[in-house]
PDB file of N, CA and C in Angstrom:
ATOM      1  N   UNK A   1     -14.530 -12.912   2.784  1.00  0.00           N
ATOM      2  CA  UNK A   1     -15.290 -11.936   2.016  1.00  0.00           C
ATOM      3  C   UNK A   1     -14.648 -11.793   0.637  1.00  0.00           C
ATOM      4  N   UNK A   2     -15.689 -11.695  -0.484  1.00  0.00           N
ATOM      5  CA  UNK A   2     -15.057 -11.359  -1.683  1.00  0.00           C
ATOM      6  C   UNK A   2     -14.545 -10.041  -1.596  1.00  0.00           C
ATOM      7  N   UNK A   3     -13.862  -9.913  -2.956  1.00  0.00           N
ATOM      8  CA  UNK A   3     -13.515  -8.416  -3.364  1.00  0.00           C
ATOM      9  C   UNK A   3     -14.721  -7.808  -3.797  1.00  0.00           C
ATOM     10  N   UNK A   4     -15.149  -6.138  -3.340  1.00  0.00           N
ATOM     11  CA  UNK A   4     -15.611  -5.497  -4.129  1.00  0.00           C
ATOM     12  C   UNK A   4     -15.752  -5.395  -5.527  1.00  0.00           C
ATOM     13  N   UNK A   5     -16.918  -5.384  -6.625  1.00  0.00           N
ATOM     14  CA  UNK A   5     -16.885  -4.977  -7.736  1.00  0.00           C
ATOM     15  C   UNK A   5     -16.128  -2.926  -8.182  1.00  0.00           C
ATOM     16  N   UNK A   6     -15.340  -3.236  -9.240  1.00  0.00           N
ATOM     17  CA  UNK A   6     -15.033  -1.923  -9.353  1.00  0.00           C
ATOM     18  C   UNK A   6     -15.996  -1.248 -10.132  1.00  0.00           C
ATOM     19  N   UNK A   7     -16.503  -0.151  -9.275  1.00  0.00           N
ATOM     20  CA  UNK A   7     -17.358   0.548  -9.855  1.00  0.00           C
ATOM     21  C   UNK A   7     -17.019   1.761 -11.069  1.00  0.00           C
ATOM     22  N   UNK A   8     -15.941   2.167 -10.607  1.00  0.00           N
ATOM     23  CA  UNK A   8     -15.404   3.406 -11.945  1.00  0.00           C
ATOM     24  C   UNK A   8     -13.697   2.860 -11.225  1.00  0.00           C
ATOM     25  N   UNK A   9     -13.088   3.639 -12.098  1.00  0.00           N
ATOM     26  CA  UNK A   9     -11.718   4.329 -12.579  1.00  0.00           C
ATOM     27  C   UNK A   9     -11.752   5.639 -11.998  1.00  0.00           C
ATOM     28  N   UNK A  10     -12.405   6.269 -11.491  1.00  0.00           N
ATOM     29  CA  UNK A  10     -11.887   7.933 -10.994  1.00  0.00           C
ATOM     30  C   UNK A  10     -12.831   8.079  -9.732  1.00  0.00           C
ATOM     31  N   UNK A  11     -12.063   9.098  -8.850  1.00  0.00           N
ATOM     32  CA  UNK A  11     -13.236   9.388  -7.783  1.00  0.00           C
ATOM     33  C   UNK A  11     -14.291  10.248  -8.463  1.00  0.00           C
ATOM     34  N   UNK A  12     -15.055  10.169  -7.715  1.00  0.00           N
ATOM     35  CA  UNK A  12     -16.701  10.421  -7.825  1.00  0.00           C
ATOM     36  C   UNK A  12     -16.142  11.946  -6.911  1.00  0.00           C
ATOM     37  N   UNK A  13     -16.597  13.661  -7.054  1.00  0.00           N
ATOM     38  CA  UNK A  13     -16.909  14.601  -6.353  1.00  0.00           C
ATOM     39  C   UNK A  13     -18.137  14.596  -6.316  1.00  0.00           C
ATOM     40  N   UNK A  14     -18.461  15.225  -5.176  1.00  0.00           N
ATOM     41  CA  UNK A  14     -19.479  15.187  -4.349  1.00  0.00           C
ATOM     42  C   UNK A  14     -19.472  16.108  -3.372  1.00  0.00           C
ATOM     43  N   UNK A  15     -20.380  17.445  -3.915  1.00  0.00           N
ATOM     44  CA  UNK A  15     -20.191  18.455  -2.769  1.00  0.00           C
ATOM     45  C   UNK A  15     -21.661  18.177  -1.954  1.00  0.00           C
ATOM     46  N   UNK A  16     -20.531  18.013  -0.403  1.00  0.00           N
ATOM     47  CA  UNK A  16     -21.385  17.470   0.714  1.00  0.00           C
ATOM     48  C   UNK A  16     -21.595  18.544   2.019  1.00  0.00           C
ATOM     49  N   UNK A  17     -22.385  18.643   2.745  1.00  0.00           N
ATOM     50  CA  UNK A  17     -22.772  19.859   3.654  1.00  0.00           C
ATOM     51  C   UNK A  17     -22.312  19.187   5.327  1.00  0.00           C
ATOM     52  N   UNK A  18     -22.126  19.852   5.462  1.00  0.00           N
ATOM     53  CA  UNK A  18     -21.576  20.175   7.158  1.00  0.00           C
ATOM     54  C   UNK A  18     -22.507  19.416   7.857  1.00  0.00           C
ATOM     55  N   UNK A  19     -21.736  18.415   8.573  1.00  0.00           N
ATOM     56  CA  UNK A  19     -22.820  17.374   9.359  1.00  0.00           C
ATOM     57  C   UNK A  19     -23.704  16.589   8.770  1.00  0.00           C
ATOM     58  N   UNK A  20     -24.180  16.435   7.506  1.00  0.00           N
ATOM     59  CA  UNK A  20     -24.664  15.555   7.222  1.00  0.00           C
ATOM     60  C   UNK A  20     -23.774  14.118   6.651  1.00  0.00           C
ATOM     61  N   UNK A  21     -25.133  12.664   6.725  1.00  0.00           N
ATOM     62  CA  UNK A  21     -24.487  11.611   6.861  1.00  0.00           C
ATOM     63  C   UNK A  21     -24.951  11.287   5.510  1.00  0.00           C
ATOM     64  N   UNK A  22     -23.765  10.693   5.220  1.00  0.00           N
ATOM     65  CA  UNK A  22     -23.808   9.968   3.428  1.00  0.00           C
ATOM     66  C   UNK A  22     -23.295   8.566   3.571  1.00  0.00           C
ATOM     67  N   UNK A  23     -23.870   7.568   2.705  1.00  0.00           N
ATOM     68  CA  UNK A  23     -23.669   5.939   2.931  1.00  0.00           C
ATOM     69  C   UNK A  23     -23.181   5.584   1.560  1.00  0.00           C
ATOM     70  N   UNK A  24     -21.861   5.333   1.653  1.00  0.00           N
ATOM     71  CA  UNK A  24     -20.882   5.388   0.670  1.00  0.00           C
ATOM     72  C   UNK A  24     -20.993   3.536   0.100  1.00  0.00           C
ATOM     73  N   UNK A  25     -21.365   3.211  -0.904  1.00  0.00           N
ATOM     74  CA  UNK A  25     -21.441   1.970  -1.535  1.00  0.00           C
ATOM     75  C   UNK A  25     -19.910   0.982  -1.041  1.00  0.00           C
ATOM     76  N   UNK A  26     -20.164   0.070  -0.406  1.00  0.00           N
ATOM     77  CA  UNK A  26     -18.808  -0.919  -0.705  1.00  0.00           C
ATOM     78  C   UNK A  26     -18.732  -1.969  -1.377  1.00  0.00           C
ATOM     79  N   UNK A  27     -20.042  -2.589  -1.495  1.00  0.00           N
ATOM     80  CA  UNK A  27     -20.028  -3.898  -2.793  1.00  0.00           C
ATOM     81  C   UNK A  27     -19.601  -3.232  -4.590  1.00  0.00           C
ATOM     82  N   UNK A  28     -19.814  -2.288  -4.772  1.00  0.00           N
ATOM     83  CA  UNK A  28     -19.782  -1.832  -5.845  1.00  0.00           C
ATOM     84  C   UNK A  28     -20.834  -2.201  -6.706  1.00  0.00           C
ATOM     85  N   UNK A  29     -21.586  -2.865  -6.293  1.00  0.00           N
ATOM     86  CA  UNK A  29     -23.104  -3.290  -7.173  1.00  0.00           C
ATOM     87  C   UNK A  29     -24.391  -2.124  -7.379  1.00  0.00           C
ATOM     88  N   UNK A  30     -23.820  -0.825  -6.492  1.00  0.00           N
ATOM     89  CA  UNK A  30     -24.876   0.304  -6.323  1.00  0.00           C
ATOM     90  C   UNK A  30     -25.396   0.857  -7.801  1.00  0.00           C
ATOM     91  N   UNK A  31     -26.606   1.238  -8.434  1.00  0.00           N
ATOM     92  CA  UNK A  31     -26.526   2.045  -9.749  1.00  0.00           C
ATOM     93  C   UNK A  31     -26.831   3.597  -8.897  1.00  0.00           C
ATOM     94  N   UNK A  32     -26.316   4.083  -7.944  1.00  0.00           N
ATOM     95  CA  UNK A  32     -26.405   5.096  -7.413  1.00  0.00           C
ATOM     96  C   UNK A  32     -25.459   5.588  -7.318  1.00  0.00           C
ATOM     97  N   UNK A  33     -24.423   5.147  -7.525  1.00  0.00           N
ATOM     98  CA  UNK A  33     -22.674   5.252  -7.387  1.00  0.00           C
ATOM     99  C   UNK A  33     -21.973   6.932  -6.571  1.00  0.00           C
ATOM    100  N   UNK A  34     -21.524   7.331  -5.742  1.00  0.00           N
ATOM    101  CA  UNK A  34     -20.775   6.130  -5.343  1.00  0.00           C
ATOM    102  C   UNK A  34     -21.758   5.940  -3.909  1.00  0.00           C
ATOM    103  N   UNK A  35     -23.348   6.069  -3.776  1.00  0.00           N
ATOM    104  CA  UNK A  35     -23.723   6.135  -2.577  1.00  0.00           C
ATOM    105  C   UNK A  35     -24.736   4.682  -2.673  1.00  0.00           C
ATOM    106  N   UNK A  36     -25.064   4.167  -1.439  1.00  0.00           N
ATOM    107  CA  UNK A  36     -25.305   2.772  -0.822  1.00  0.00           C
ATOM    108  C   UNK A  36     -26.767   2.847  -2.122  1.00  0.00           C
ATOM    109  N   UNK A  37     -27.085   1.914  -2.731  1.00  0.00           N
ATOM    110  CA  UNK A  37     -28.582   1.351  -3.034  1.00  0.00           C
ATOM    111  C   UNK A  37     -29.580   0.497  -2.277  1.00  0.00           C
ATOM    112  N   UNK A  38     -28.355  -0.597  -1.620  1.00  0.00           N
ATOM    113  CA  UNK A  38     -28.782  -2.101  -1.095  1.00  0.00           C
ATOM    114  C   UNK A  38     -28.601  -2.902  -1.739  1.00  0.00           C
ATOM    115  N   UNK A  39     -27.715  -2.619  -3.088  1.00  0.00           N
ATOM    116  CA  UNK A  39     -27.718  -3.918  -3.918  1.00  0.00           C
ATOM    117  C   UNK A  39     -26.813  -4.876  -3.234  1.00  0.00           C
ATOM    118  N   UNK A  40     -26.312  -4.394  -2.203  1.00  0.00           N
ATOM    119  CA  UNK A  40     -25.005  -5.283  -0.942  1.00  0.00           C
ATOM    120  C   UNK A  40     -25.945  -6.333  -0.544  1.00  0.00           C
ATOM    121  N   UNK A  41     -27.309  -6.441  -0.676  1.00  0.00           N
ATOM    122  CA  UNK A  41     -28.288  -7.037   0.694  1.00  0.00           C
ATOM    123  C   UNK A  41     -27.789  -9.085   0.157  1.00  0.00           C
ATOM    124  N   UNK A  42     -27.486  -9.474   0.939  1.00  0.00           N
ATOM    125  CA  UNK A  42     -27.359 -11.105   0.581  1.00  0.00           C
ATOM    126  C   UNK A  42     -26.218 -11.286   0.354  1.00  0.00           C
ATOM    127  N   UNK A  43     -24.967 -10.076   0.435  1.00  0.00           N
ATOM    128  CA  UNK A  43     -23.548 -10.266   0.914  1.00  0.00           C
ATOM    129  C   UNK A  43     -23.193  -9.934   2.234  1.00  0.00           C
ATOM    130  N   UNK A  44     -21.912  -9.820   2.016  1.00  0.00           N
ATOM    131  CA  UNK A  44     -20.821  -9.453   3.514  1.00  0.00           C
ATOM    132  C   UNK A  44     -20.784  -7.886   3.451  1.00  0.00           C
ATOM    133  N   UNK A  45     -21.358  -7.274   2.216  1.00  0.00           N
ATOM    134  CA  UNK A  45     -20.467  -6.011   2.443  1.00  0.00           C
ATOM    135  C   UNK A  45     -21.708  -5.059   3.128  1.00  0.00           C
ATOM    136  N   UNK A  46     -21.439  -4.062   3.531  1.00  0.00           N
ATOM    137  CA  UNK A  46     -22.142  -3.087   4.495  1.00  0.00           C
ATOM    138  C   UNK A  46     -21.791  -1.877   3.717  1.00  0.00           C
ATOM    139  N   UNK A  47     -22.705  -0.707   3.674  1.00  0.00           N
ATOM    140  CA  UNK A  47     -22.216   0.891   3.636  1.00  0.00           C
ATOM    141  C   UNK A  47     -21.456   1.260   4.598  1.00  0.00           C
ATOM    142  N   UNK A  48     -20.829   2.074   4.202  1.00  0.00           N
ATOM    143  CA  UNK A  48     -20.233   3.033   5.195  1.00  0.00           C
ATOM    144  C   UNK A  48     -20.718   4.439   5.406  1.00  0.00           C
ATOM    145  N   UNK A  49     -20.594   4.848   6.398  1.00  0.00           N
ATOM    146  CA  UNK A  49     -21.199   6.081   7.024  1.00  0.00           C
ATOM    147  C   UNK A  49     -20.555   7.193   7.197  1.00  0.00           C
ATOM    148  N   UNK A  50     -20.341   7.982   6.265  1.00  0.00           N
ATOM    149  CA  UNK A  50     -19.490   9.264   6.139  1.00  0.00           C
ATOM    150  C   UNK A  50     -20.535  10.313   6.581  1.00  0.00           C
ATOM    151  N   UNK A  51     -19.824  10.744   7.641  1.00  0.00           N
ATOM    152  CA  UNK A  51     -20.223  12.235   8.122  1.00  0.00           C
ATOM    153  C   UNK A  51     -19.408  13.801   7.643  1.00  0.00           C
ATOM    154  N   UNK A  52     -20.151  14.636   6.773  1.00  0.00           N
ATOM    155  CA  UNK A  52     -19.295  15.477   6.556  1.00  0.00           C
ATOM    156  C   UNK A  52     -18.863  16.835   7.590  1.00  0.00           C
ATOM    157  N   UNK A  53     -17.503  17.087   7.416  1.00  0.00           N
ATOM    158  CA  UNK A  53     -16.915  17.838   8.784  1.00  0.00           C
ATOM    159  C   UNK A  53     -17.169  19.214   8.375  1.00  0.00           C
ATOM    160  N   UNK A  54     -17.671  19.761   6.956  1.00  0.00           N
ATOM    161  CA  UNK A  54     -17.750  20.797   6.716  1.00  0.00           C
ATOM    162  C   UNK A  54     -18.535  20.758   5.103  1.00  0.00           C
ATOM    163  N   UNK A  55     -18.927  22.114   5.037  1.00  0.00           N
ATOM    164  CA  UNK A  55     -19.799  22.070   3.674  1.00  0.00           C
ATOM    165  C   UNK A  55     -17.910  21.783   2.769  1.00  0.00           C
ATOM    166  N   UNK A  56     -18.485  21.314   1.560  1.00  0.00           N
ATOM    167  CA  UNK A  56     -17.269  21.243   0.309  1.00  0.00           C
ATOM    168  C   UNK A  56     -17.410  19.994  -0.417  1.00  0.00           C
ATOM    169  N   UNK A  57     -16.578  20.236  -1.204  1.00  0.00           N
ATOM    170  CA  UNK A  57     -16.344  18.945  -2.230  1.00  0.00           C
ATOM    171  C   UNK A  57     -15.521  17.861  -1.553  1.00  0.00           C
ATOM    172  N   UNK A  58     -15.630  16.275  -1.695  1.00  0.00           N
ATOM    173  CA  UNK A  58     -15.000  15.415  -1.570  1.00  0.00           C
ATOM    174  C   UNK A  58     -15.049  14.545  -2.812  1.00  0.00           C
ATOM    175  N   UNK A  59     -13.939  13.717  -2.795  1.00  0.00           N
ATOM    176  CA  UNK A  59     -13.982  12.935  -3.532  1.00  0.00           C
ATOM    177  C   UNK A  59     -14.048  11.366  -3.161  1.00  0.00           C
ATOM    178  N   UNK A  60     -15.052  10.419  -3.391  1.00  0.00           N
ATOM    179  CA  UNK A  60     -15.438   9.523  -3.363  1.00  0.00           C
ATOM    180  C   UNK A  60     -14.932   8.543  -3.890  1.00  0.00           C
ATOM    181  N   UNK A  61     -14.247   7.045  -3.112  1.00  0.00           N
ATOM    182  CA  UNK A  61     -13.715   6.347  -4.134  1.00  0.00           C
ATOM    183  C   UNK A  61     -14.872   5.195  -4.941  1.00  0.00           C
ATOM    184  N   UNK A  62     -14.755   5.274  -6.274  1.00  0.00           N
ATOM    185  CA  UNK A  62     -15.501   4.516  -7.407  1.00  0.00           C
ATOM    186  C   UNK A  62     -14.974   3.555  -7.388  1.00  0.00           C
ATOM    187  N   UNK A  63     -13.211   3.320  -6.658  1.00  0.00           N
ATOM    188  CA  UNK A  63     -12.543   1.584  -7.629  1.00  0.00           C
ATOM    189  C   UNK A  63     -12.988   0.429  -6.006  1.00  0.00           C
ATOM    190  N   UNK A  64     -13.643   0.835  -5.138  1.00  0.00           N
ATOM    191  CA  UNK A  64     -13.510   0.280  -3.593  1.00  0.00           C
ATOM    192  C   UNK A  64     -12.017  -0.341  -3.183  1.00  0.00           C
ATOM    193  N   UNK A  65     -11.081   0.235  -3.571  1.00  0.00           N
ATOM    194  CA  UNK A  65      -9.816  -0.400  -3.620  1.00  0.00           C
ATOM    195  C   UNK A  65      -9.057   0.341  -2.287  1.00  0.00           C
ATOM    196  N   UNK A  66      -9.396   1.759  -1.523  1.00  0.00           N
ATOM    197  CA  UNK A  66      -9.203   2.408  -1.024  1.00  0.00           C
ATOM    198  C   UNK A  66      -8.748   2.483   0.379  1.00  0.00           C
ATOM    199  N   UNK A  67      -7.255   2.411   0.380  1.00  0.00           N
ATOM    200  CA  UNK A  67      -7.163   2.116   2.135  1.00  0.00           C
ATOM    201  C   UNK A  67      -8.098   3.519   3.091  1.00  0.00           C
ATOM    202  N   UNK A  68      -8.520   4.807   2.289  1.00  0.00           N
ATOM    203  CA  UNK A  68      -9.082   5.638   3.293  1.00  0.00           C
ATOM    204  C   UNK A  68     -10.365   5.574   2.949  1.00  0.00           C
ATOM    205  N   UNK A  69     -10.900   4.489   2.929  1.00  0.00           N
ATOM    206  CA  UNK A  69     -12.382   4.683   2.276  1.00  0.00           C
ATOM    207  C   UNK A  69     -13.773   5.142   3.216  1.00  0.00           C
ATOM    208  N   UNK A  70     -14.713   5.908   2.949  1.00  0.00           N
ATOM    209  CA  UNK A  70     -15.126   6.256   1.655  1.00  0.00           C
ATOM    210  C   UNK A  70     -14.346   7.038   0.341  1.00  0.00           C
ATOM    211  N   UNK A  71     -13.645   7.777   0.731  1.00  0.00           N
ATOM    212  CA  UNK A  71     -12.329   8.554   0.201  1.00  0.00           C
ATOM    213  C   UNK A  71     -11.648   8.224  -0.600  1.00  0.00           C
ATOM    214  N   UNK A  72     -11.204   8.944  -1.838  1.00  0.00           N
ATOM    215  CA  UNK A  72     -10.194   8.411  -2.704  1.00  0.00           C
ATOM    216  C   UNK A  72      -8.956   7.993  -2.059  1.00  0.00           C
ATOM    217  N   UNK A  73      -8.168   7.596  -2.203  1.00  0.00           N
ATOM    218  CA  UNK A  73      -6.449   7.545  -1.764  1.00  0.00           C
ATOM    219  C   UNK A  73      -5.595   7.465  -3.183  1.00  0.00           C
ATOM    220  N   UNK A  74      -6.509   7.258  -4.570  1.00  0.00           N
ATOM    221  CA  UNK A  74      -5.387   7.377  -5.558  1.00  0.00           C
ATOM    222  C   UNK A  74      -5.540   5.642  -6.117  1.00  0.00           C
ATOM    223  N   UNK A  75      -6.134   5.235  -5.360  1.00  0.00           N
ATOM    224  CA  UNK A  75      -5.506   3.740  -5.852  1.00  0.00           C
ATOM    225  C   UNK A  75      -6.133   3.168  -7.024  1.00  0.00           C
ATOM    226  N   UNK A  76      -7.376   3.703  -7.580  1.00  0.00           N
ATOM    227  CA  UNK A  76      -7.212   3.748  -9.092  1.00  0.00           C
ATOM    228  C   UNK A  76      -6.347   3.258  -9.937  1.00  0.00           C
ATOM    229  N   UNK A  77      -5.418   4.280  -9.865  1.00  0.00           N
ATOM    230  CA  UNK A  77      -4.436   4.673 -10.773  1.00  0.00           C
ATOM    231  C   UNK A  77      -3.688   2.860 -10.572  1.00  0.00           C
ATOM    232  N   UNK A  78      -3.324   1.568 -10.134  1.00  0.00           N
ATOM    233  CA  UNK A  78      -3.144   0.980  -9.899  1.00  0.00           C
ATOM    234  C   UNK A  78      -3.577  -0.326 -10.556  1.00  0.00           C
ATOM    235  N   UNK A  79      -5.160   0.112 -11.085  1.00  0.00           N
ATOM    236  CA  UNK A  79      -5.850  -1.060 -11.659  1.00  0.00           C
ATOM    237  C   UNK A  79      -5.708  -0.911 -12.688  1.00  0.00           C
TER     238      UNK A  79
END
């Protein structure tokens, strides 16, 4: 599998509600950023399926570089 395209430099917030499911982009080709379009369709990469555990803000990683992904971990700061 290739590498992800980097979509941004910073996480994406995103205040998300309690139990609902959000499909977090991993090709980085989305113009919906940081959530799934389909522009993945005719690669390897798949969305991911984040369920939120409570209403609040998260932060979304933009660089797909992320060992906790959908989730920032910081690793940005790296590229």
């Amino acid at each position: 599998m290739s590498d992800p395209e980097i979509a941004g430099t910073a996480p994406i917030p995103v205040e998300v509600e309690d139990g609902k499911n959000y499909f977090w982009c991993s090709c980085g080709k989305s113009a919906s950023q940081p959530f799934c379009d389909g522009s993945h369709k005719g690669t390897d990469f798949a969305p991911v399926k984040y369920t939120a555990e409570k209403d609040g803000k998260v932060f979304f990683c933009s660089c797909k570089r992320s060992a906790k992904s959908p989730l920032c971990d910081g690793s940005h700061k790296a590229l």
